[in-house]
C-alpha atoms as a PDB file:
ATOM      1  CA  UNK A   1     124.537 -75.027  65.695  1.00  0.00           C
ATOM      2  CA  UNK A   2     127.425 -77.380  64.008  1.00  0.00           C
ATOM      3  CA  UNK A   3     130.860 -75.993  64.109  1.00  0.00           C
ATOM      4  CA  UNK A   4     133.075 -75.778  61.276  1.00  0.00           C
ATOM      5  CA  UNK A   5     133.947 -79.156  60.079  1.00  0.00           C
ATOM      6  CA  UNK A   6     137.106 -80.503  60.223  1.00  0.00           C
ATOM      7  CA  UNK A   7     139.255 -80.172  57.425  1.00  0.00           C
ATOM      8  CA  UNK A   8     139.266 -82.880  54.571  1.00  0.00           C
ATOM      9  CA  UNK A   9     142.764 -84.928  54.462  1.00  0.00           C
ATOM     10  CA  UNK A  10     143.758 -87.175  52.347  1.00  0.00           C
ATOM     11  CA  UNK A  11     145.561 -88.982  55.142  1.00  0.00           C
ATOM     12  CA  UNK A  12     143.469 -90.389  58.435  1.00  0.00           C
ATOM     13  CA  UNK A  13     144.046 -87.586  61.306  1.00  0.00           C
ATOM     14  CA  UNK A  14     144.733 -90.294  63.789  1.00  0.00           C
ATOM     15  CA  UNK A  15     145.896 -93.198  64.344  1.00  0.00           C
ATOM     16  CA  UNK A  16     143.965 -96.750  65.468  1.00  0.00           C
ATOM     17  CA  UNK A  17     146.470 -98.966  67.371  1.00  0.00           C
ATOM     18  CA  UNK A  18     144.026-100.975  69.048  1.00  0.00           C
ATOM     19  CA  UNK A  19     140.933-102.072  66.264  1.00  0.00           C
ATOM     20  CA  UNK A  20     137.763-103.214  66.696  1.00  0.00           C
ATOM     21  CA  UNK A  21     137.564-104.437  63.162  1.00  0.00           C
ATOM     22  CA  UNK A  22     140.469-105.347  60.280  1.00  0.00           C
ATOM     23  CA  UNK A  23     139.479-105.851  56.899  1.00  0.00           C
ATOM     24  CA  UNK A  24     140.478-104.618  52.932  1.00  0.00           C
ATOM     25  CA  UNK A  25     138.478-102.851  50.871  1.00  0.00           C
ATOM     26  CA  UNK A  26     139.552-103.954  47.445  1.00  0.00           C
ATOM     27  CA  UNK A  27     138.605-103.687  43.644  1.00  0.00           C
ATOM     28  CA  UNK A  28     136.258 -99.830  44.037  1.00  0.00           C
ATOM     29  CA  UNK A  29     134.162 -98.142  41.954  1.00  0.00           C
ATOM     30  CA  UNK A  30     132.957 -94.817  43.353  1.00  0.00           C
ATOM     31  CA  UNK A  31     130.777 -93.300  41.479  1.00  0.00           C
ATOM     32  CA  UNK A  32     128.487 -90.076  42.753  1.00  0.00           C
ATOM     33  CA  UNK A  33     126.207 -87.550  41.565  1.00  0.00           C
ATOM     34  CA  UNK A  34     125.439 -84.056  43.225  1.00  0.00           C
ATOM     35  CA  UNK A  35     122.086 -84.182  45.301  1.00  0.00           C
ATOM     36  CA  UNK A  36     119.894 -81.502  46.629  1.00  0.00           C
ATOM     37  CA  UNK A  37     120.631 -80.520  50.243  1.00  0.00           C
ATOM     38  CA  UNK A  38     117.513 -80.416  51.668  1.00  0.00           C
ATOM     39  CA  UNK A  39     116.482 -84.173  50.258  1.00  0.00           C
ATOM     40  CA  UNK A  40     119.745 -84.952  51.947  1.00  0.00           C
ATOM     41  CA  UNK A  41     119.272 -83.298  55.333  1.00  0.00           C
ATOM     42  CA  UNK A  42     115.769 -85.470  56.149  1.00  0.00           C
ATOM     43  CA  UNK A  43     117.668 -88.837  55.195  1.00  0.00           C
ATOM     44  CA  UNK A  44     120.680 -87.929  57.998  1.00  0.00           C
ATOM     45  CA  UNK A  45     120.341 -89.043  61.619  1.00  0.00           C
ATOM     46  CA  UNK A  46     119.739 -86.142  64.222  1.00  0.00           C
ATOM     47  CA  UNK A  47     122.835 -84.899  65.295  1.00  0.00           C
ATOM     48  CA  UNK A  48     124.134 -84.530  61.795  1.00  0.00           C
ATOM     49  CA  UNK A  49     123.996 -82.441  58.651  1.00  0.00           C
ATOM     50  CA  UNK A  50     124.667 -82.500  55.030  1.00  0.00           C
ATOM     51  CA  UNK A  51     128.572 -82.131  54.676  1.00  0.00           C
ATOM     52  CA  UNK A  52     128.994 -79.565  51.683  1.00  0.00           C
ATOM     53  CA  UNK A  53     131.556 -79.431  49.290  1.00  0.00           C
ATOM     54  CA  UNK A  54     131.189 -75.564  47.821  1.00  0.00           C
ATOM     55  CA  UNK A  55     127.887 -75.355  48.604  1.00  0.00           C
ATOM     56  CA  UNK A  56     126.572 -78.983  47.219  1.00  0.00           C
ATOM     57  CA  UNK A  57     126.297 -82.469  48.718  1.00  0.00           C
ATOM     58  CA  UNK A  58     126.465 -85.728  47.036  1.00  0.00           C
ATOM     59  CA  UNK A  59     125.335 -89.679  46.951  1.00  0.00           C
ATOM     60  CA  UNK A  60     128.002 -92.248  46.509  1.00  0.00           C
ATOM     61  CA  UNK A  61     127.202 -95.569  44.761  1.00  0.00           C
ATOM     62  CA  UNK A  62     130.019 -97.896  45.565  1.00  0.00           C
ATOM     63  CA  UNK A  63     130.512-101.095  44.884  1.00  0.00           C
ATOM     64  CA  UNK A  64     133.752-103.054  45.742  1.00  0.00           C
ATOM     65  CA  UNK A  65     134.798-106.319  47.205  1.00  0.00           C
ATOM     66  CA  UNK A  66     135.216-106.824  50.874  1.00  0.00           C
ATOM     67  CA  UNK A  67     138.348-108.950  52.149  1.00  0.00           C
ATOM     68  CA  UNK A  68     138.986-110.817  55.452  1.00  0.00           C
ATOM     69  CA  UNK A  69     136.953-109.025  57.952  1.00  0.00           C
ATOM     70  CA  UNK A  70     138.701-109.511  61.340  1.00  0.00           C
ATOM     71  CA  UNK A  71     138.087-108.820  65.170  1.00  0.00           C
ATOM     72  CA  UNK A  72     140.499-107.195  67.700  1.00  0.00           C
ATOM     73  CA  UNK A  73     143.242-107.462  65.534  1.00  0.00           C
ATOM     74  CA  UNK A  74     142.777-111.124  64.786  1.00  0.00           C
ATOM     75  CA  UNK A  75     143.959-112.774  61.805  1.00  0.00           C
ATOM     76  CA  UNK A  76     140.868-112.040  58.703  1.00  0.00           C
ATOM     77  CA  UNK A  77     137.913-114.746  58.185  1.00  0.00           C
ATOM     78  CA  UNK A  78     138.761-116.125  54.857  1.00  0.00           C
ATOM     79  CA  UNK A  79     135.426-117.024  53.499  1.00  0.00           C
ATOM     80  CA  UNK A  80     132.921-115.648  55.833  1.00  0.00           C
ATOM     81  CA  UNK A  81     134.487-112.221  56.113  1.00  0.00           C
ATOM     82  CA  UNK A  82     135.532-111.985  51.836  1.00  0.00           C
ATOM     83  CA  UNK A  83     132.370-111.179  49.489  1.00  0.00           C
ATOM     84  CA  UNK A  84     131.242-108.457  47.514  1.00  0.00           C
ATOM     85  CA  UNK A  85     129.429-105.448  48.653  1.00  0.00           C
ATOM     86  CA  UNK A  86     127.800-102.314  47.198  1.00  0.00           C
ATOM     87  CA  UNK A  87     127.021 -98.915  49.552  1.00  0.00           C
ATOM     88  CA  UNK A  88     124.725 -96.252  49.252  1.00  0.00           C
ATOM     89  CA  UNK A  89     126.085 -93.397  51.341  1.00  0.00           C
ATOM     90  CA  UNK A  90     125.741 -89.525  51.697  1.00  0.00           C
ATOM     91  CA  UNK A  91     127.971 -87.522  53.231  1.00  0.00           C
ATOM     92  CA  UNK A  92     127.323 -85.479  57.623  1.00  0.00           C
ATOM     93  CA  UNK A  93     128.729 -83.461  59.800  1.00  0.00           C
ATOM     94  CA  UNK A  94     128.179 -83.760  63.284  1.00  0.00           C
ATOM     95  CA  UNK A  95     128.450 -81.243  66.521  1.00  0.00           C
ATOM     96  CA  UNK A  96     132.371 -81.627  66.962  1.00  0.00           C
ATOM     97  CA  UNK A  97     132.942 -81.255  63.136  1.00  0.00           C
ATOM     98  CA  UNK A  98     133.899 -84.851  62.761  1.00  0.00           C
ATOM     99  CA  UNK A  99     133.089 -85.179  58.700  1.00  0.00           C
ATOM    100  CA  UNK A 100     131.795 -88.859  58.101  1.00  0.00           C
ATOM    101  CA  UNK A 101     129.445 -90.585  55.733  1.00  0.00           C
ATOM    102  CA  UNK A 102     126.155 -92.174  56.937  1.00  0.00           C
ATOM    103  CA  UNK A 103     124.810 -95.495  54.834  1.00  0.00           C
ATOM    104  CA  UNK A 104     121.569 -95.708  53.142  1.00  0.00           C
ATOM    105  CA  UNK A 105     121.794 -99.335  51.988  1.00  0.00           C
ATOM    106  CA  UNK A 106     124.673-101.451  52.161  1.00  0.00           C
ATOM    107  CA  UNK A 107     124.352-105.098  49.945  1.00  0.00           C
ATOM    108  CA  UNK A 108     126.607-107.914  50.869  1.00  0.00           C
ATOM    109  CA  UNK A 109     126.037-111.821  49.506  1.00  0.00           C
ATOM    110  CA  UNK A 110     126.816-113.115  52.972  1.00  0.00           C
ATOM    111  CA  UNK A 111     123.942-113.708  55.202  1.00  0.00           C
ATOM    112  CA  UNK A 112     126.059-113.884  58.230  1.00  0.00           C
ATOM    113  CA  UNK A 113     128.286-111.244  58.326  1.00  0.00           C
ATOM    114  CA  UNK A 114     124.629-109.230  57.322  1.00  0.00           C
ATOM    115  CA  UNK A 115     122.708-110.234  60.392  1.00  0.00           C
ATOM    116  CA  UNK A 116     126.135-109.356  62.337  1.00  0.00           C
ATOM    117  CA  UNK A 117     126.239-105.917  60.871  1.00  0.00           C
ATOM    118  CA  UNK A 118     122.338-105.470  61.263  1.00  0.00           C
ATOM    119  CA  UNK A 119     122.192-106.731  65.084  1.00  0.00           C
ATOM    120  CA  UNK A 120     125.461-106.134  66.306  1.00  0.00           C
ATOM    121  CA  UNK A 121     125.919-102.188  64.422  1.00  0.00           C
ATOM    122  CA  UNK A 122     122.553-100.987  63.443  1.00  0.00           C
ATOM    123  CA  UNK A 123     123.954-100.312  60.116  1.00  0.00           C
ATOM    124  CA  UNK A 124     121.472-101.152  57.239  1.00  0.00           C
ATOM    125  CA  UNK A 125     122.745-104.414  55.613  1.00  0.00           C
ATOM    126  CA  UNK A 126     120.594-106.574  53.181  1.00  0.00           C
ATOM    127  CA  UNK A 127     121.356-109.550  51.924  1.00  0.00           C
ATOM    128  CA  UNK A 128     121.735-109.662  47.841  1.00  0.00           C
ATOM    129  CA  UNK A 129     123.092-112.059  45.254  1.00  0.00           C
ATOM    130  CA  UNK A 130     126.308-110.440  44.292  1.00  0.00           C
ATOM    131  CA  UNK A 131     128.924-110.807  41.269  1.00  0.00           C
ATOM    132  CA  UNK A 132     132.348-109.045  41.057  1.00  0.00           C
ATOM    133  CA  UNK A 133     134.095-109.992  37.298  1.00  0.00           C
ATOM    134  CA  UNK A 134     137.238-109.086  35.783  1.00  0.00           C
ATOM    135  CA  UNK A 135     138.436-108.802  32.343  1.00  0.00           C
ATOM    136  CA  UNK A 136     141.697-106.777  32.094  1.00  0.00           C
ATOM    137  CA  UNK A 137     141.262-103.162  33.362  1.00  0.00           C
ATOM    138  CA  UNK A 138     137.465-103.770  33.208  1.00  0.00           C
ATOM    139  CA  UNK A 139     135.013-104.119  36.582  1.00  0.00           C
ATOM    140  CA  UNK A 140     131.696-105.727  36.357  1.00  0.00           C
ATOM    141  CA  UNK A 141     129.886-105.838  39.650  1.00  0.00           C
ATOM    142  CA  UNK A 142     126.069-106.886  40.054  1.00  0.00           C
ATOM    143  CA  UNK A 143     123.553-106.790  42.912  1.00  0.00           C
ATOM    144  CA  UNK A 144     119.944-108.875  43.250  1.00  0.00           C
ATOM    145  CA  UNK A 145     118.439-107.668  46.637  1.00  0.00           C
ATOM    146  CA  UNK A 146     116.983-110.784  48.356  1.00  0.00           C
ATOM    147  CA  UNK A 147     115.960-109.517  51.898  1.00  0.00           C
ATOM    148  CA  UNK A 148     114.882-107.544  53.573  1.00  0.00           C
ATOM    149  CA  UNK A 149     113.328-106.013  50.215  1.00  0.00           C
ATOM    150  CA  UNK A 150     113.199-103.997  47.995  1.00  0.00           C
ATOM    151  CA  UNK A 151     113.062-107.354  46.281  1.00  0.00           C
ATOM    152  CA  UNK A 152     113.202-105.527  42.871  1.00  0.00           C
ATOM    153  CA  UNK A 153     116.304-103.432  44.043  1.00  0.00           C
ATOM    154  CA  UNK A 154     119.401-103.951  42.293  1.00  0.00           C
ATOM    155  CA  UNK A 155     122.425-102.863  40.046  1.00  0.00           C
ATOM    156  CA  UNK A 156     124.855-103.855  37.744  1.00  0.00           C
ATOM    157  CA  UNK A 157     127.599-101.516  37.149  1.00  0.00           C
ATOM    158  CA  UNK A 158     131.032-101.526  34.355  1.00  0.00           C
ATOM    159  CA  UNK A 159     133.776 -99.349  34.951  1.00  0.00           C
ATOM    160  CA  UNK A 160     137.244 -99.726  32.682  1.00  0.00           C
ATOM    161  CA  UNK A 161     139.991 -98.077  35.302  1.00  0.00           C
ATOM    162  CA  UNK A 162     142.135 -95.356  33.706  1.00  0.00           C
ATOM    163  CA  UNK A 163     145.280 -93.835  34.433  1.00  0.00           C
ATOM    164  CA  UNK A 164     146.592 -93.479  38.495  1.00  0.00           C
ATOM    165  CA  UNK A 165     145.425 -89.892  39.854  1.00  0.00           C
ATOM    166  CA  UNK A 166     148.612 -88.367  40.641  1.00  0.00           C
ATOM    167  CA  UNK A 167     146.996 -85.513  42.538  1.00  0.00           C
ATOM    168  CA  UNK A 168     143.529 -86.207  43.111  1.00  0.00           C
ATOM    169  CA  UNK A 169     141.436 -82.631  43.103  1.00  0.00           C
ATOM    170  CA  UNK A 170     139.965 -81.219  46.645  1.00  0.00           C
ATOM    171  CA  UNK A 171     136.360 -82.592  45.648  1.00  0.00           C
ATOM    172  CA  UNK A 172     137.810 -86.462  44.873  1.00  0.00           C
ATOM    173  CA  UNK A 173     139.401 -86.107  48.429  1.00  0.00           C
ATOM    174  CA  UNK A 174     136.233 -85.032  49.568  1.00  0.00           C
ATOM    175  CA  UNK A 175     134.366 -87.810  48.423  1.00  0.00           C
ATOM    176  CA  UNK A 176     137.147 -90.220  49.162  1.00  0.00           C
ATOM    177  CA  UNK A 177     138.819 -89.475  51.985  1.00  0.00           C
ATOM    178  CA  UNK A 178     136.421 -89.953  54.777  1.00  0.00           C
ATOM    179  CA  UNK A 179     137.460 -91.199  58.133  1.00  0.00           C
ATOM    180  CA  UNK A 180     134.380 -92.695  60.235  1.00  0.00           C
ATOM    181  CA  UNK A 181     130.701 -93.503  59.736  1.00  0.00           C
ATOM    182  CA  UNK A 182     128.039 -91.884  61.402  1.00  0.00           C
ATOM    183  CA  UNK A 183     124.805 -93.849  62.764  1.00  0.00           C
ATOM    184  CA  UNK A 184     122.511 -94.058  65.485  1.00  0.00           C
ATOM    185  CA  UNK A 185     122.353 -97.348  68.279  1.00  0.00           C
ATOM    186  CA  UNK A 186     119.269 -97.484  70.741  1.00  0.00           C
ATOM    187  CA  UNK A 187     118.512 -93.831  69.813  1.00  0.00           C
ATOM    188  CA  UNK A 188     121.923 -92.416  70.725  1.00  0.00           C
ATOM    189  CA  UNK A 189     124.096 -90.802  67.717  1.00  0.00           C
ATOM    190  CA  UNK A 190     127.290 -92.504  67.229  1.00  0.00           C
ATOM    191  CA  UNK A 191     130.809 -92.574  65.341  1.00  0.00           C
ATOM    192  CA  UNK A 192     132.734 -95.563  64.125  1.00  0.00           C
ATOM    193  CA  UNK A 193     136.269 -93.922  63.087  1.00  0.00           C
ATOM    194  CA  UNK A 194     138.748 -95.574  60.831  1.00  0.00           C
ATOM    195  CA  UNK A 195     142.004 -95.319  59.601  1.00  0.00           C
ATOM    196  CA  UNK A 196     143.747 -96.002  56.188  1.00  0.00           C
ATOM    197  CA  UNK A 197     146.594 -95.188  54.016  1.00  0.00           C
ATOM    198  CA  UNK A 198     145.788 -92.766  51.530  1.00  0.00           C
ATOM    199  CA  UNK A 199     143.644 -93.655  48.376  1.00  0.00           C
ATOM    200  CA  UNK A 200     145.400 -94.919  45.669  1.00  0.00           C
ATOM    201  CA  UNK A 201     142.953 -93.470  43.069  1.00  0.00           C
ATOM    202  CA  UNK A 202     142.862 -94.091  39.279  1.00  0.00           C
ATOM    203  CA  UNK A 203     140.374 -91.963  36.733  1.00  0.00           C
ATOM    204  CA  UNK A 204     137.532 -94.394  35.505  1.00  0.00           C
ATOM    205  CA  UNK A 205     135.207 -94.583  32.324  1.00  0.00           C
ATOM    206  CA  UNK A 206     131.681 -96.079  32.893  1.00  0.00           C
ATOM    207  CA  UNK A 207     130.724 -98.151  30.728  1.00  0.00           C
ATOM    208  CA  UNK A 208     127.689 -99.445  32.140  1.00  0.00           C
ATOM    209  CA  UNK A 209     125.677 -97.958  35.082  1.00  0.00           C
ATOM    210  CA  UNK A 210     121.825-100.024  35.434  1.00  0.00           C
ATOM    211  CA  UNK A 211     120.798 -99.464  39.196  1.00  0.00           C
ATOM    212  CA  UNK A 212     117.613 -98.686  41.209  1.00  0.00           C
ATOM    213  CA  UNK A 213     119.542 -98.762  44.601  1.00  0.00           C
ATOM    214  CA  UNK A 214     119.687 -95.150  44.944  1.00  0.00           C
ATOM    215  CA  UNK A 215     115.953 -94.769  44.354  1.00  0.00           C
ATOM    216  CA  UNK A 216     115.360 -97.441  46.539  1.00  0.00           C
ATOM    217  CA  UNK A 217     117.574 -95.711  49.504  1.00  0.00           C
ATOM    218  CA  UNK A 218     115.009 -92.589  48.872  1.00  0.00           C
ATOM    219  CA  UNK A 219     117.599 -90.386  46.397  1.00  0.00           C
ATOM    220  CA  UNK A 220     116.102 -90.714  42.704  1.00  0.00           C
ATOM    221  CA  UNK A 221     118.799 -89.201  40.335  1.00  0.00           C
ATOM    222  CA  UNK A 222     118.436 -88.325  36.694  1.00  0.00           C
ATOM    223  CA  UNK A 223     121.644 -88.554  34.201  1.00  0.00           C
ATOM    224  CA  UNK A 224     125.455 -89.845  34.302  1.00  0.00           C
ATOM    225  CA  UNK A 225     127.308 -89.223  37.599  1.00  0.00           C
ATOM    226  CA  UNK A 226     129.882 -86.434  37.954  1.00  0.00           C
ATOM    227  CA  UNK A 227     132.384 -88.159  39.479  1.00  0.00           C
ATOM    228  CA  UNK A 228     133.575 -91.884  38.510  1.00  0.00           C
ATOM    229  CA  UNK A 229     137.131 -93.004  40.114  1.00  0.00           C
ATOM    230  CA  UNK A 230     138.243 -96.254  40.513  1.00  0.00           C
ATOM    231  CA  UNK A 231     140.928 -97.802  43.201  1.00  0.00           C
ATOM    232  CA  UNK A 232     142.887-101.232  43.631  1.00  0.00           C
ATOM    233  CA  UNK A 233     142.014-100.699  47.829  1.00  0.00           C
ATOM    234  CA  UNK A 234     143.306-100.469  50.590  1.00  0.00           C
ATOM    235  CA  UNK A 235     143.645-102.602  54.486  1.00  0.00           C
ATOM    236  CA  UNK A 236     141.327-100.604  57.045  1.00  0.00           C
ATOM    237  CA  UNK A 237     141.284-100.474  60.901  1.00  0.00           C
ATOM    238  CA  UNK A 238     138.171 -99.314  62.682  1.00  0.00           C
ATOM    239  CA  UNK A 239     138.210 -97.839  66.173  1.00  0.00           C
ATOM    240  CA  UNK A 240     135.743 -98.039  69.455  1.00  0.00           C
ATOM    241  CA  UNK A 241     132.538 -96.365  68.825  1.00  0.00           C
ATOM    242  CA  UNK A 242     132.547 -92.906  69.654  1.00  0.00           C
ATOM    243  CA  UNK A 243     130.224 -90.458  71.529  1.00  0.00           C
ATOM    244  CA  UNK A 244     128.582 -87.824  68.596  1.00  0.00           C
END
């Protein structure tokens, strides 16, 4: 039996002054379409369950650009920690009500930092050639998976950012506002948390949205998302790994 989840702030509920990781999360898209639970719940790692907004859970497509991953506080890599990336995630509970999101897929173009995150987290990196272009308030970012496959698995997604979200709505916070990452490590359910200032979001209009990265993660959806926001980023600190 899970315990009612924490509630959803817009601001992180605590915070990191000692990180295991530093890096920005700049240039966003999030873009997310309402799922079935039960396709949701046999995707999550044991431990967890679908979080529920109103009765519904969701799948976020987001593509952004990474920025100077950094270790215990150090000063970021440059090149090999700055590169585009796009996540698959859905959104878990666990026992203690910690609300997190747990990664399907999550494409980056540098082969490195993807074995790092693959050996070192357990999280499910793959190594894809990646684009992130910019042409006034318009976003173009594209994903060719090279391995491991799907080969055929990619996306290429255009968003044209709108005006600043002056009071987001308690779904966008919901989606948004999530402060640590479920996954499992040598069988044992785990929580990354991290902390950030509060998004700076901005409405979005798609303009382009040709992907097979959700089907390929196991979530086949039908029509335009619900939800598209876009946001200039923000610098994130991630704590220890936690017990879950």
């Amino acid at each position: 039996m899970h315990p009612t989840p924490e509630p959803v702030t817009p601001e992180p509920r605590a915070a990191i002054t000692r990180p295991l990781l530093t890096q920005s999360w700049l240039d966003l898209a999030f873009l997310h379409w309402e799922v079935p639970v039960a396709s949701v719940a046999r995707l999550l790692p044991a431990g967890t369950v679908p979080d529920t907004f109103e009765g519904a859970t969701y799948v976020g497509l987001v593509p952004f650009r990474m920025y100077r991953v950094g270790w215990f506080g150090l000063p970021g890599i440059p090149y090999l920690g700055t590169f585009p990336e796009t996540n698959v995630r859905l959104y878990s509970v666990d026992r203690h009500g910690r609300r997190g999101v747990v990664f399907r897929s999550l494409d980056a173009s540098r082969l490195i930092p993807v074995l790092a995150a693959r050996i070192g987290f357990r999280l499910p990196y793959v190594w894809s050639r990646m684009n992130l272009r910019t042409s006034g308030d318009t976003r173009t970012y594209t994903s060719a998976r090279r391995r491991p496959g799907p080969r055929d698995a990619r996306s290429r997604i255009t968003v044209r950012a709108g005006r600043p979200l002056t009071d987001p709505t308690p779904l966008e916070h919901f989606l948004t506002a999530r402060w640590g990452l479920h996954h499992t490590v040598a069988g044992r359910l785990r929580y990354l948390p991290n902390a950030h200032p509060r998004w700076p979001l901005h409405r979005a209009e798609l303009l382009e949205c040709d992907e097979n990265l959700l089907a390929a993660a196991g979530l086949p959806v039908t029509g335009a998302p619900m939800s598209v926001l876009w946001s200039p980023g923000v610098a994130v600190r991630f704590g220890r790994p936690e017990s879950a």
